[in-house]
C-alpha atoms as a PDB file:
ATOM      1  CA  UNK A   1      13.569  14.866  26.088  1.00  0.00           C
ATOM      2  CA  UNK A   2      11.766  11.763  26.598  1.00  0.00           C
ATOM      3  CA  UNK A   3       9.014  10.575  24.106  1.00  0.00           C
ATOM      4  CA  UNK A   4       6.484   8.158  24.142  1.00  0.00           C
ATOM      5  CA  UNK A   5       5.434   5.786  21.522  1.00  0.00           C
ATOM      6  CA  UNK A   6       1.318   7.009  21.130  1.00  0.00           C
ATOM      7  CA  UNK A   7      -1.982   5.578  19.134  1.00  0.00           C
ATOM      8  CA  UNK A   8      -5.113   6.321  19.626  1.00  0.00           C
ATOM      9  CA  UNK A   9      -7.253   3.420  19.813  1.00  0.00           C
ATOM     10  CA  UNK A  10     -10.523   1.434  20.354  1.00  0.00           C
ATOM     11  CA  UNK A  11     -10.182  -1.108  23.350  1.00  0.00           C
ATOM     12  CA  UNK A  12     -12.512  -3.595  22.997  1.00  0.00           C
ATOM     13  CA  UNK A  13     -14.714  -5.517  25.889  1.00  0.00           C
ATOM     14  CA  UNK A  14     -13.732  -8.812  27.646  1.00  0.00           C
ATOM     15  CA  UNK A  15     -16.182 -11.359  25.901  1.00  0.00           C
ATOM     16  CA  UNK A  16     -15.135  -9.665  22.692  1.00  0.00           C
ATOM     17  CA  UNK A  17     -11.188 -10.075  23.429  1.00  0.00           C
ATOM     18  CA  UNK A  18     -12.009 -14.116  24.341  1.00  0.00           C
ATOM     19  CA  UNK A  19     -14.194 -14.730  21.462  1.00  0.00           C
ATOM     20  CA  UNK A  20     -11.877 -13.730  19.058  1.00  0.00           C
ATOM     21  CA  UNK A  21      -9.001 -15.623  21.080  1.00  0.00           C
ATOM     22  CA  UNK A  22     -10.823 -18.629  19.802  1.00  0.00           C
ATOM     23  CA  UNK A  23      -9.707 -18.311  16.535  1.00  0.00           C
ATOM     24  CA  UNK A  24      -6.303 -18.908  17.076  1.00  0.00           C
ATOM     25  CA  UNK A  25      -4.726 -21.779  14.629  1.00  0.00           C
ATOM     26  CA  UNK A  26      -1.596 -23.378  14.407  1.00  0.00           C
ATOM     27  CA  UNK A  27       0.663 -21.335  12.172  1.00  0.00           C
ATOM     28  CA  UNK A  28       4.063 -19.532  12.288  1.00  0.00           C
ATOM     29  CA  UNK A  29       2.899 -15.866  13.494  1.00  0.00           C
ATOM     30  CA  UNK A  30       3.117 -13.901  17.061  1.00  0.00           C
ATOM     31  CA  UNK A  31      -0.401 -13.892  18.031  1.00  0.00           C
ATOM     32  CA  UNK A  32      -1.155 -10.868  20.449  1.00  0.00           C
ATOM     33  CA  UNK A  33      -2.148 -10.871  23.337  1.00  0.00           C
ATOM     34  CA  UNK A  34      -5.699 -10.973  23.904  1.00  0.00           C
ATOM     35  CA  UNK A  35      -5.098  -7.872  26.663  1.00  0.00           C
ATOM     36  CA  UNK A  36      -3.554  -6.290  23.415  1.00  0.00           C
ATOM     37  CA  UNK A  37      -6.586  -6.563  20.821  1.00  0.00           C
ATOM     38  CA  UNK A  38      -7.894  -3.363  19.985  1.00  0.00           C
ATOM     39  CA  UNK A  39      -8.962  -1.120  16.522  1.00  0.00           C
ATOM     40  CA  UNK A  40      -5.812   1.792  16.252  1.00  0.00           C
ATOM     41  CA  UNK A  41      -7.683   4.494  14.587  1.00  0.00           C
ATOM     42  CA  UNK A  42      -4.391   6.910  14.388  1.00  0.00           C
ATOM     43  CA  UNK A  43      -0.556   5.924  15.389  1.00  0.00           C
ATOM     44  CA  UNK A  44       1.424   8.926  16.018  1.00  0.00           C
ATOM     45  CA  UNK A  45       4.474   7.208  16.886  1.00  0.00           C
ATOM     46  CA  UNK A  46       7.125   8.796  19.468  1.00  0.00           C
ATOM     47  CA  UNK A  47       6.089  12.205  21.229  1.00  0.00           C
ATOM     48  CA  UNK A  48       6.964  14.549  23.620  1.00  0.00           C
ATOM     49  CA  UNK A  49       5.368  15.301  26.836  1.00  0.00           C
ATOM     50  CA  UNK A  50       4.368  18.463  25.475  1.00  0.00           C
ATOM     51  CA  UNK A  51       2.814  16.755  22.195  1.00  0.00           C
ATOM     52  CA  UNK A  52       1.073  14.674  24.105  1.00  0.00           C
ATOM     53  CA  UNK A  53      -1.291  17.128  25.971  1.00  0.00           C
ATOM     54  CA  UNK A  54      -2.435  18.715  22.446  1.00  0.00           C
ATOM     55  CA  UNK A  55      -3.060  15.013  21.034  1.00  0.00           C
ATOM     56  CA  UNK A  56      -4.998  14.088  24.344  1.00  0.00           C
ATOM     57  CA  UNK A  57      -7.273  17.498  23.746  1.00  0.00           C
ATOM     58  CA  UNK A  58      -8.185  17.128  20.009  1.00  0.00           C
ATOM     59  CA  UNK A  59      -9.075  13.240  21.256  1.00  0.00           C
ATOM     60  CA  UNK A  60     -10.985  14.595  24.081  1.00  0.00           C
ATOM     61  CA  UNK A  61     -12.580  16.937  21.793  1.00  0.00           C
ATOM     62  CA  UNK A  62     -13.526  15.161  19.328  1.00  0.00           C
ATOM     63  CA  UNK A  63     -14.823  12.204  21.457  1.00  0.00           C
ATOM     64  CA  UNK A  64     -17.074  14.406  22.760  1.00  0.00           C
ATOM     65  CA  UNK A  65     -19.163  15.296  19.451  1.00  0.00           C
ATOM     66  CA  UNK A  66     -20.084  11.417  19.062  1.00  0.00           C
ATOM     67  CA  UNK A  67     -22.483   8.911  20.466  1.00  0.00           C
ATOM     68  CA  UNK A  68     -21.438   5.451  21.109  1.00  0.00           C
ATOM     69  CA  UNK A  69     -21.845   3.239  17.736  1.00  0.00           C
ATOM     70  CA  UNK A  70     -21.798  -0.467  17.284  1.00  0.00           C
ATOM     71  CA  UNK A  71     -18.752  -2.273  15.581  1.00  0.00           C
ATOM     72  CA  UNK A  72     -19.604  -5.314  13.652  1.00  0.00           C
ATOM     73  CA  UNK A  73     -17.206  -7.515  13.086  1.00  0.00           C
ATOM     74  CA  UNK A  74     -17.843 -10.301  10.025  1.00  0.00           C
ATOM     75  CA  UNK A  75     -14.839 -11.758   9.092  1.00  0.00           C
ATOM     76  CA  UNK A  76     -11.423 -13.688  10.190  1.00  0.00           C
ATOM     77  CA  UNK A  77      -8.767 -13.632   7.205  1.00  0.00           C
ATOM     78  CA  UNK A  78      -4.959 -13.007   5.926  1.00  0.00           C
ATOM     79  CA  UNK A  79      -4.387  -9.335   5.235  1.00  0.00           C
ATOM     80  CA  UNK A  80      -3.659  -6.747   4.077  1.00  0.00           C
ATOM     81  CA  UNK A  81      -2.919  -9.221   1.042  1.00  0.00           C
ATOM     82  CA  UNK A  82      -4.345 -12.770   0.894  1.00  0.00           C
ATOM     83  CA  UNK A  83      -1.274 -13.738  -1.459  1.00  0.00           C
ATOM     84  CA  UNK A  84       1.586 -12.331   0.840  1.00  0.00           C
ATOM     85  CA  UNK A  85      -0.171 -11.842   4.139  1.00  0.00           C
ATOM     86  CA  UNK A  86       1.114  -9.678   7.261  1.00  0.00           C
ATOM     87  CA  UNK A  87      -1.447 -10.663   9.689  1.00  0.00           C
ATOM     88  CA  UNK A  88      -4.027 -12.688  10.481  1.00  0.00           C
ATOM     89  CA  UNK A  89      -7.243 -10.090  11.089  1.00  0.00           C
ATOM     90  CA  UNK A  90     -10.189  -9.729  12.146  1.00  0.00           C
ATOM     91  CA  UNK A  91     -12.314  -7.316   9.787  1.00  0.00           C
ATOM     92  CA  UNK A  92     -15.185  -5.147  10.576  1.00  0.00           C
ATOM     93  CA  UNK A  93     -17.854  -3.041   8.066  1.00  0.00           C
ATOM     94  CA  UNK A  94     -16.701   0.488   8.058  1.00  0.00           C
ATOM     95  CA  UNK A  95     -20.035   1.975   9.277  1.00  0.00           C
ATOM     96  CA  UNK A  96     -20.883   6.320   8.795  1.00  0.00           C
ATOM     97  CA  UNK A  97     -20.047   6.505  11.985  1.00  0.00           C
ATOM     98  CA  UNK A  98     -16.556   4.683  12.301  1.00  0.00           C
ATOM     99  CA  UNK A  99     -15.423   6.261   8.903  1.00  0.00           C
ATOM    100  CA  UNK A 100     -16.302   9.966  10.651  1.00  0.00           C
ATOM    101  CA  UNK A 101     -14.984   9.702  13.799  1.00  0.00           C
ATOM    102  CA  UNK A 102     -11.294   8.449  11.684  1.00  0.00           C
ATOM    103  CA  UNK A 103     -11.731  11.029   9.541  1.00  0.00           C
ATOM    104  CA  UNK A 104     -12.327  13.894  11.906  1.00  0.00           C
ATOM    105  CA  UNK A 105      -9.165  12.303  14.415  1.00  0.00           C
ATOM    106  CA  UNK A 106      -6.675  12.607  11.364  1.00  0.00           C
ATOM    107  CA  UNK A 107      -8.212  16.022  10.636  1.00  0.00           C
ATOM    108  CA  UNK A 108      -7.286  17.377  14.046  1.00  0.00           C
ATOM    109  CA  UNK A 109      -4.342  15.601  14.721  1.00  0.00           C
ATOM    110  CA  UNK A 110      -2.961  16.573  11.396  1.00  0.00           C
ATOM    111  CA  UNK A 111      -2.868  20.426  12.321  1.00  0.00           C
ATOM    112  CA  UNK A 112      -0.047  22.142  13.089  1.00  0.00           C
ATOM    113  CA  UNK A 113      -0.388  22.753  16.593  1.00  0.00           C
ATOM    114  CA  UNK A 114      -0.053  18.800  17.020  1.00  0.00           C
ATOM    115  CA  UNK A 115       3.174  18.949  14.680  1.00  0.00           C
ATOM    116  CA  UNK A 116       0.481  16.840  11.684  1.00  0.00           C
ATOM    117  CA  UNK A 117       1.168  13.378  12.950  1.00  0.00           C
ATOM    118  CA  UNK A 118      -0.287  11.512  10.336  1.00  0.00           C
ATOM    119  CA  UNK A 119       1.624  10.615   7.866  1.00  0.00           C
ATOM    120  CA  UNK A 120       1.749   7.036   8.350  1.00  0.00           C
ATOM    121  CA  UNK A 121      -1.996   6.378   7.946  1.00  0.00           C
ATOM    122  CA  UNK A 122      -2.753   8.533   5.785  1.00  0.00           C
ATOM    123  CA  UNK A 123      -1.842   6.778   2.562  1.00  0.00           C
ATOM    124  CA  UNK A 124      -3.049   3.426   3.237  1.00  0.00           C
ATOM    125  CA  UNK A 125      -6.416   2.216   2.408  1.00  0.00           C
ATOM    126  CA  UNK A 126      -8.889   2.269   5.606  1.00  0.00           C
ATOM    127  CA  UNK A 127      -9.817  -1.071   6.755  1.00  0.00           C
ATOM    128  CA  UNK A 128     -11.371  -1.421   9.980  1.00  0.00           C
ATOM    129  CA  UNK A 129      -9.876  -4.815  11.776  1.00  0.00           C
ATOM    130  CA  UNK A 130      -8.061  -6.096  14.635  1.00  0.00           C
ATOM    131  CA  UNK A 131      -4.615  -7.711  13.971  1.00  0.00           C
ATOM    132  CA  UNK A 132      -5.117 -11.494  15.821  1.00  0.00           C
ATOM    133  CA  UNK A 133      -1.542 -12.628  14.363  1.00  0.00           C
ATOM    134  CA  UNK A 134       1.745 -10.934  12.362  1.00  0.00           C
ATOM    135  CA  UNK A 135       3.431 -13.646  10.334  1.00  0.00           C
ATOM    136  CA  UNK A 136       6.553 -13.931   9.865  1.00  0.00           C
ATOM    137  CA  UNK A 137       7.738 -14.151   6.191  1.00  0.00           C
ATOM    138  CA  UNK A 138      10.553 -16.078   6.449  1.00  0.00           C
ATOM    139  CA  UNK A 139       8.134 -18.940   7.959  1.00  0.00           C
ATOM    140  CA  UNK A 140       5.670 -18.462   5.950  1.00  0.00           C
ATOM    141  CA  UNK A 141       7.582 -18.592   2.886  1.00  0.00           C
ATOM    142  CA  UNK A 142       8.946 -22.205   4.342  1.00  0.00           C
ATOM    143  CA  UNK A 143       5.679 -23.656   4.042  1.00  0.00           C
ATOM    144  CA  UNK A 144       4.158 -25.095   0.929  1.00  0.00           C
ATOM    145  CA  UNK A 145       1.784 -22.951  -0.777  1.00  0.00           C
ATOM    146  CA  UNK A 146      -0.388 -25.839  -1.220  1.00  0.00           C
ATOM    147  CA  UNK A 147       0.056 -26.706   2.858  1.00  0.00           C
ATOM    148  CA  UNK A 148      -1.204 -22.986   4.066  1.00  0.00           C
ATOM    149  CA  UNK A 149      -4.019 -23.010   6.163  1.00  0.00           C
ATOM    150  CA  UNK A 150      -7.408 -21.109   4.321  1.00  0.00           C
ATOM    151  CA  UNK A 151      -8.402 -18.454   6.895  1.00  0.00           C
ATOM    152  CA  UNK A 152     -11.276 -16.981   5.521  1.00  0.00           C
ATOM    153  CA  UNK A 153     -14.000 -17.007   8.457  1.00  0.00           C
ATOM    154  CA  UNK A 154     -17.045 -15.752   8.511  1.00  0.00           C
ATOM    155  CA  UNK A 155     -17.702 -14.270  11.771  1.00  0.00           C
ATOM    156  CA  UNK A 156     -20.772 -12.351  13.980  1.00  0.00           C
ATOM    157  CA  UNK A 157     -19.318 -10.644  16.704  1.00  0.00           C
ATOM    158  CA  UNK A 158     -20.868  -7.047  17.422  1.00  0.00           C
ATOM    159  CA  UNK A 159     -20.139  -4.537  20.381  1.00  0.00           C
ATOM    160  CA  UNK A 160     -20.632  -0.810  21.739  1.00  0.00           C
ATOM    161  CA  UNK A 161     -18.301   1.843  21.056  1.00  0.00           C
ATOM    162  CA  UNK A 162     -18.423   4.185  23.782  1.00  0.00           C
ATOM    163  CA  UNK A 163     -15.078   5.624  24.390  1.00  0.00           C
ATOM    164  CA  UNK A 164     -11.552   6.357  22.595  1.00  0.00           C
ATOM    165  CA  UNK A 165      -7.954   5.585  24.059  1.00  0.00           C
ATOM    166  CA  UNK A 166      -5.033   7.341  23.667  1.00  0.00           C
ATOM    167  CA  UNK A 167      -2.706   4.584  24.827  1.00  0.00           C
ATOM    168  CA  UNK A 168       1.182   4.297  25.620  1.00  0.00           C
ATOM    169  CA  UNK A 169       3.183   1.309  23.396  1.00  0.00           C
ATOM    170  CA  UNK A 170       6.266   0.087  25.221  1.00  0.00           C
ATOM    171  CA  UNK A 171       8.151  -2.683  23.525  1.00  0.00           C
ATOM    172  CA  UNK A 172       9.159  -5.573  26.535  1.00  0.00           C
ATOM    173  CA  UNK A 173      10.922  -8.345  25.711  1.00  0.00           C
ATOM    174  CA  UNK A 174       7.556 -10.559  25.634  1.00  0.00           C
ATOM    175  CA  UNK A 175       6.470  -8.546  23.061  1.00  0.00           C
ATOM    176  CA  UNK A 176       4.766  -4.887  23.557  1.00  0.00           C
ATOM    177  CA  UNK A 177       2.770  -3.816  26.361  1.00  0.00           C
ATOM    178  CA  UNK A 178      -0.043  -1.275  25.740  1.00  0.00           C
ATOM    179  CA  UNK A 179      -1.012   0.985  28.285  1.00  0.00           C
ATOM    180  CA  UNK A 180      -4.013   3.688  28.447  1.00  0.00           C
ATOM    181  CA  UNK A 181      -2.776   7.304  29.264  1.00  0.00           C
ATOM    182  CA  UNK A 182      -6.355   8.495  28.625  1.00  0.00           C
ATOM    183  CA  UNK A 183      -9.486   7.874  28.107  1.00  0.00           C
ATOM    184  CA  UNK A 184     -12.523   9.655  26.647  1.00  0.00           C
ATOM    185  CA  UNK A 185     -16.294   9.109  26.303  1.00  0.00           C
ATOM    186  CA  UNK A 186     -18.254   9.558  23.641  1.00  0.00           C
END
């Protein structure tokens, strides 16, 4: 049975993609692509065909009890830990309506009849943000603490939610390609 590697996601709009794109520094990590920048709200990793029609329901669903919000975005830093960063990020405020519409997604696509697919977000603290870079440890242990670049930007960058993606990963050898198998208004 063939399964495909699912989120549900966020895209974000052109200007927003290159704006952030400016950001980029000089520093041992695999920036992504800017056709690749986007806010996963749930990854439910690989699924059937079968899986995939309930998941793209409850999304449908759900999309459909919102209005389109604004995302804020205010700041460019290391993360999830400044001391042994992952990424590079870009982080946004978590407003009432970003923090339901994640809540109510891992409600529904935690019920049976979607097999509960959320055990991978679930216990991690919410932040909302867009990974810009992963580092790679091994490099970024090479380099002198005292020679690490400070990334802590300040940033203004605002734009309209008004759909959600359930998209398709597929890992290529340039890295992964993201696809959209659906997407919803709100």
């Amino acid at each position: 049975m063939k399964k495909q590697k699912i989120f549900v996601a966020i895209n974000l709009p052109e200007n927003i993609k290159s704006k952030l794109g400016e950001y980029r520094i000089d520093l041992p990590a695999k920036w992504t692509r800017k056709d690749n920048l986007h806010i996963t709200l749930n990854f439910l990793g690989n699924i059937s065909d079968e899986e995939l029609v309930n998941v793209c329901q409850s999304v449908k669903d759900t999309a459909s009890k919102y209005n389109p919000f604004d995302i804020n975005l205010t700041k460019i830093s290391y993360g999830p830990n400044k001391n042994s960063p992952r990424m590079i990020w870009a982080i946004g405020e978590k407003t009432e309506d970003f923090v339901s519409l994640k809540n109510n997604l891992d409600k529904v696509l935690n019920n049976s009849e979607n097999r509960g697919f959320n055990p991978v977000i679930e216990n991690r603290r919410l932040v909302l943000h867009i990974t810009l870079a992963r580092i790679r440890k091994w490099d970024w242990q090479r380099i002198e603490p005292e020679e690490r670049p400070e990334i802590d930007k300040d940033i203004d960058l605002s734009f309209l939610v008004n759909s959600l993606e359930v998209m398709e990963s597929v890992l290529k050898r340039g890295g992964p390609e993201y696809t959209i198998v659906e997407s919803y208004n709100l």
